[in-house]
N, C-alpha and C. Protein backbone atom coordinates (compact mmCIF):
# COMPACT_ATOMS: atom_id res chain seq x y z
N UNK A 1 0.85 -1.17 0.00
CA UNK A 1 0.00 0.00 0.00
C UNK A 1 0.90 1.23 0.00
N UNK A 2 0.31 2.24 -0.46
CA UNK A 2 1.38 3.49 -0.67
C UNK A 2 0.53 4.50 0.37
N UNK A 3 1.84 5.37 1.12
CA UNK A 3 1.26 6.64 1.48
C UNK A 3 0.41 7.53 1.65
N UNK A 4 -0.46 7.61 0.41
CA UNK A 4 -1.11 8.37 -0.27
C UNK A 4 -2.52 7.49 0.37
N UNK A 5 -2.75 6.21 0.51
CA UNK A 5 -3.91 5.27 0.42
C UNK A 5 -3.81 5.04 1.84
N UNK A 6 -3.00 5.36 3.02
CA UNK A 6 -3.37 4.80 4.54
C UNK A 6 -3.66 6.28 4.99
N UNK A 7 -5.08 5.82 5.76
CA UNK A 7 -5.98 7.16 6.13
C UNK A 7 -5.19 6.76 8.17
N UNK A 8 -5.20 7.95 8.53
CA UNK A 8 -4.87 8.19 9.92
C UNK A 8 -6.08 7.98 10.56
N UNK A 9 -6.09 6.75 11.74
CA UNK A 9 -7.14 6.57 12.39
C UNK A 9 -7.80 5.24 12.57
N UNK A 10 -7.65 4.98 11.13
CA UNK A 10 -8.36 3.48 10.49
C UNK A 10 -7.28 2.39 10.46
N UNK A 11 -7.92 1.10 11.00
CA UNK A 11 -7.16 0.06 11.57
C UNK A 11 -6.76 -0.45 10.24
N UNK A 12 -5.73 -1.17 9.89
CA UNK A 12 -5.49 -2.16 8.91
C UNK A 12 -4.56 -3.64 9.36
N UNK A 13 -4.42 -4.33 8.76
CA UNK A 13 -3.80 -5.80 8.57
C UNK A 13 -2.36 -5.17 8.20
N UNK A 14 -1.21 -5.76 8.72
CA UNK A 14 -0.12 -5.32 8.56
C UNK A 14 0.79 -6.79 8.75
N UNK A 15 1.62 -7.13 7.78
CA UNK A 15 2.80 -8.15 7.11
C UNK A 15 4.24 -7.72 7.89
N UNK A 16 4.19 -7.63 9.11
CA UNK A 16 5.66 -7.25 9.36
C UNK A 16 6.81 -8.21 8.92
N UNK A 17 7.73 -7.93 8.36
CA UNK A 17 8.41 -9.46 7.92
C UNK A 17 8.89 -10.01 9.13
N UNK A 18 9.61 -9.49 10.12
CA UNK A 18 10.30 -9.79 11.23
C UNK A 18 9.27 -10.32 12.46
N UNK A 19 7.87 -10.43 11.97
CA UNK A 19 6.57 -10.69 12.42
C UNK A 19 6.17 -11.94 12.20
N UNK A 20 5.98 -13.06 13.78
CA UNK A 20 5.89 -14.61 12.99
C UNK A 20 4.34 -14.32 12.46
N UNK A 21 3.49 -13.68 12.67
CA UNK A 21 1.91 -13.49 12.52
C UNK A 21 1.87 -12.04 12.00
N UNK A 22 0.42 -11.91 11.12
CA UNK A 22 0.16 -10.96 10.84
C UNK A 22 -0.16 -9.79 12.17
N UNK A 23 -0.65 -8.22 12.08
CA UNK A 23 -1.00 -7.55 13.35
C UNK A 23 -2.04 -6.71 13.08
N UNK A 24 -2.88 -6.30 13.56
CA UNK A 24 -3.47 -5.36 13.35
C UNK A 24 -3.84 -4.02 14.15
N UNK A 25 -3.65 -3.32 13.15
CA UNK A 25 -3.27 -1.77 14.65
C UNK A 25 -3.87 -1.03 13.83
N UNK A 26 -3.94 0.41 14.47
CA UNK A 26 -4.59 1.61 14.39
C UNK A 26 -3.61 2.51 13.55
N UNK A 27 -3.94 3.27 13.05
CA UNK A 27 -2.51 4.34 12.03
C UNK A 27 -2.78 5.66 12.80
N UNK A 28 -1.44 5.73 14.00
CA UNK A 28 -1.42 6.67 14.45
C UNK A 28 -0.95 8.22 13.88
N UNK A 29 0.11 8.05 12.82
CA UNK A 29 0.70 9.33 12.39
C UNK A 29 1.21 8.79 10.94
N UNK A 30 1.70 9.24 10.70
CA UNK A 30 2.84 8.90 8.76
C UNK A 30 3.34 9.47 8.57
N UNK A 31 4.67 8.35 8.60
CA UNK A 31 6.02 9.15 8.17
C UNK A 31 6.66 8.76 6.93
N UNK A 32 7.38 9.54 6.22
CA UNK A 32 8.50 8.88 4.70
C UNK A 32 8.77 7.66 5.04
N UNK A 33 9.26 7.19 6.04
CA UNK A 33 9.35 5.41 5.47
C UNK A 33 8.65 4.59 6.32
N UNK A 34 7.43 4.95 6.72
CA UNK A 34 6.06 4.22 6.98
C UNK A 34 5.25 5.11 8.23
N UNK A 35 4.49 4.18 8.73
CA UNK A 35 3.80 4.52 9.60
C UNK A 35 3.58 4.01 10.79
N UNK A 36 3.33 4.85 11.94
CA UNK A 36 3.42 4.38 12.73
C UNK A 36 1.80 3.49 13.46
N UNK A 37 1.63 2.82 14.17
CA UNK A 37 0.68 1.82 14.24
C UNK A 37 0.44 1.29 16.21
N UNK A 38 -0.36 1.73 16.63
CA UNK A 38 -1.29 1.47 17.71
C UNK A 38 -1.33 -0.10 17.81
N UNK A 39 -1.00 -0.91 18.13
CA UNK A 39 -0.92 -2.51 17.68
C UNK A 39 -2.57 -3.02 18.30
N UNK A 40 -3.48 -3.31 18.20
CA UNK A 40 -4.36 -3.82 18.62
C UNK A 40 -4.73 -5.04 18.78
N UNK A 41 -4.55 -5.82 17.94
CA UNK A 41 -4.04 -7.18 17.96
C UNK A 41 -2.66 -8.09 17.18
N UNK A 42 -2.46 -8.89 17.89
CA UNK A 42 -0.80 -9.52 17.81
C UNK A 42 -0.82 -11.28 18.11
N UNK A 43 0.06 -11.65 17.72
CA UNK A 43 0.00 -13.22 17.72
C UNK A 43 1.10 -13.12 19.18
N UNK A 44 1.11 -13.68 20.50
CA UNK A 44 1.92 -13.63 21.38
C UNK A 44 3.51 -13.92 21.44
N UNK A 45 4.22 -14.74 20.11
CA UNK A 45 5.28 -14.81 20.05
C UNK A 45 6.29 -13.78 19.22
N UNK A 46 5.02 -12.57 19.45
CA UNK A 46 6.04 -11.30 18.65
C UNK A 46 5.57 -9.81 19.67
N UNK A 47 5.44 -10.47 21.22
CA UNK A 47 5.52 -9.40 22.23
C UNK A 47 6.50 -8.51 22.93
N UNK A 48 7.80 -9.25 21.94
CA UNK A 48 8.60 -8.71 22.44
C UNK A 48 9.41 -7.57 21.61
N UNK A 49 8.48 -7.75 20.35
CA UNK A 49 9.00 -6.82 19.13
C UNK A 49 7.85 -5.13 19.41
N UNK A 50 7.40 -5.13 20.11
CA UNK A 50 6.32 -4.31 20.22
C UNK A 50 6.63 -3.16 21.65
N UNK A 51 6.59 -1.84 21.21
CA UNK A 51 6.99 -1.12 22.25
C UNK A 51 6.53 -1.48 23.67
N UNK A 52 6.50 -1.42 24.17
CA UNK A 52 6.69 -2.24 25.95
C UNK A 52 5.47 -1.02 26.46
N UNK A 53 5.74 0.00 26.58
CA UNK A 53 5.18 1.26 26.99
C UNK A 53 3.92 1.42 26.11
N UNK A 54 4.31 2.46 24.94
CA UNK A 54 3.49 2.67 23.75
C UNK A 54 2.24 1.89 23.15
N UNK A 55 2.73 0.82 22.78
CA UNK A 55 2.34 -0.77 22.68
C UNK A 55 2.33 -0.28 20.77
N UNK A 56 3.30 0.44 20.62
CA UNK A 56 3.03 0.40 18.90
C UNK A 56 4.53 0.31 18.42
N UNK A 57 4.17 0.02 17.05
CA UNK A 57 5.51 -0.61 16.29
C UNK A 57 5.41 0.47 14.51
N UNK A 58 6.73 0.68 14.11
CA UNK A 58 6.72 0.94 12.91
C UNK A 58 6.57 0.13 11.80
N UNK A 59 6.02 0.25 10.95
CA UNK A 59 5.09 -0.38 9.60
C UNK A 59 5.22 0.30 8.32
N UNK A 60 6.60 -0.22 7.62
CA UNK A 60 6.73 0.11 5.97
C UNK A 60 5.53 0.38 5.84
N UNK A 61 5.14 0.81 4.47
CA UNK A 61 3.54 0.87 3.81
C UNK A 61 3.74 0.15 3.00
N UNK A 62 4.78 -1.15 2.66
CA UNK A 62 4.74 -2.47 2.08
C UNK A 62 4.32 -3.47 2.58
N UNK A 63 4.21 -3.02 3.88
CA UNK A 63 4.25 -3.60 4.87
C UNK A 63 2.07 -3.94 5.12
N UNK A 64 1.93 -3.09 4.96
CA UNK A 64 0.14 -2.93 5.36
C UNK A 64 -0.55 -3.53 3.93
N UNK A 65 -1.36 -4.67 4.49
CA UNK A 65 -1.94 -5.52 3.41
C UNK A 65 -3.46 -4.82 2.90
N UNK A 66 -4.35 -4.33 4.05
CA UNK A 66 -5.67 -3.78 3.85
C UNK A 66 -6.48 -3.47 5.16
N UNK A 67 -7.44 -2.98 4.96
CA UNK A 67 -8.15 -1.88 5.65
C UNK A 67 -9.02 -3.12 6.81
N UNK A 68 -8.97 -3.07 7.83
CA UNK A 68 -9.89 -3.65 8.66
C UNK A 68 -11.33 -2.69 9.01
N UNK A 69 -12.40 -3.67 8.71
CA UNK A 69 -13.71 -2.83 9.29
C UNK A 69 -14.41 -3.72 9.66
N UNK A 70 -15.18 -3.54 10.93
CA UNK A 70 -16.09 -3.58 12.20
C UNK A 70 -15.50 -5.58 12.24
N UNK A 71 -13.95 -5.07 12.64
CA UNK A 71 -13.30 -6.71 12.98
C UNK A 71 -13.30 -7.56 11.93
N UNK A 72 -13.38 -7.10 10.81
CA UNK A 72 -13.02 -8.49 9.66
C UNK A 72 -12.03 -7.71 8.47
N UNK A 73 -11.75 -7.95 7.93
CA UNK A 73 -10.31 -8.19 6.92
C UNK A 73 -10.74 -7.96 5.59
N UNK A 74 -11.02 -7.05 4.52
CA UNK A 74 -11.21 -7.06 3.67
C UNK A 74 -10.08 -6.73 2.81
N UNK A 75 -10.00 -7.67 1.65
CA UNK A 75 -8.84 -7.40 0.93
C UNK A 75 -8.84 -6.91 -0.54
C-alpha cells in the first residue's frame, strides 16, 4: 500500500516481515518510510518486538496488506 492510500485513524492488517503473525493496529501518524501503528491485535510470540510502553511498532507501507472494518479483513 502506498502513502497516499493509509488514512490516519483506520485500523489495517499489517505483514511485518520480522513478524511470525500478521497484526493489526490503528494508524497513528505517517512518516516517509512508513507509519506508525497502535498494535491492537498480535499473535503472542512477537511481544517482544512491540513497544513495551506505547504498545506500537513501525510499519513500511509495504508492509500494510488492507483496511480492517467492524473486525473483519477485507482485501
Amino acid at each position: 500500500m502506498n502513502k497516499e492510500a493509509v488514512i490516519i485513524g483506520e485500523s489495517y492488517e499489517c505483514r511485518k516481515t520480522d513478524f511470525a503473525r500478521p497484526i493489526i493496529g490503528e494508524v497513528l501518524r505517517k512518516e516517509d518510510g512508513g507509519c506508525v501503528v497502535n498494535v491492537e491485535r498480535f499473535y503472542g510470540l512477537d511481544v517482544d518486538k512491540i513497544d513495551q510502553v506505547e504498545g506500537q511498532v513501525l510499519i513500511k507501507y509495504s508492509e500494510v496488506t488492507g483496511i480492517v472494518t467492524n473486525n473483519r479483513f477485507f482485501s
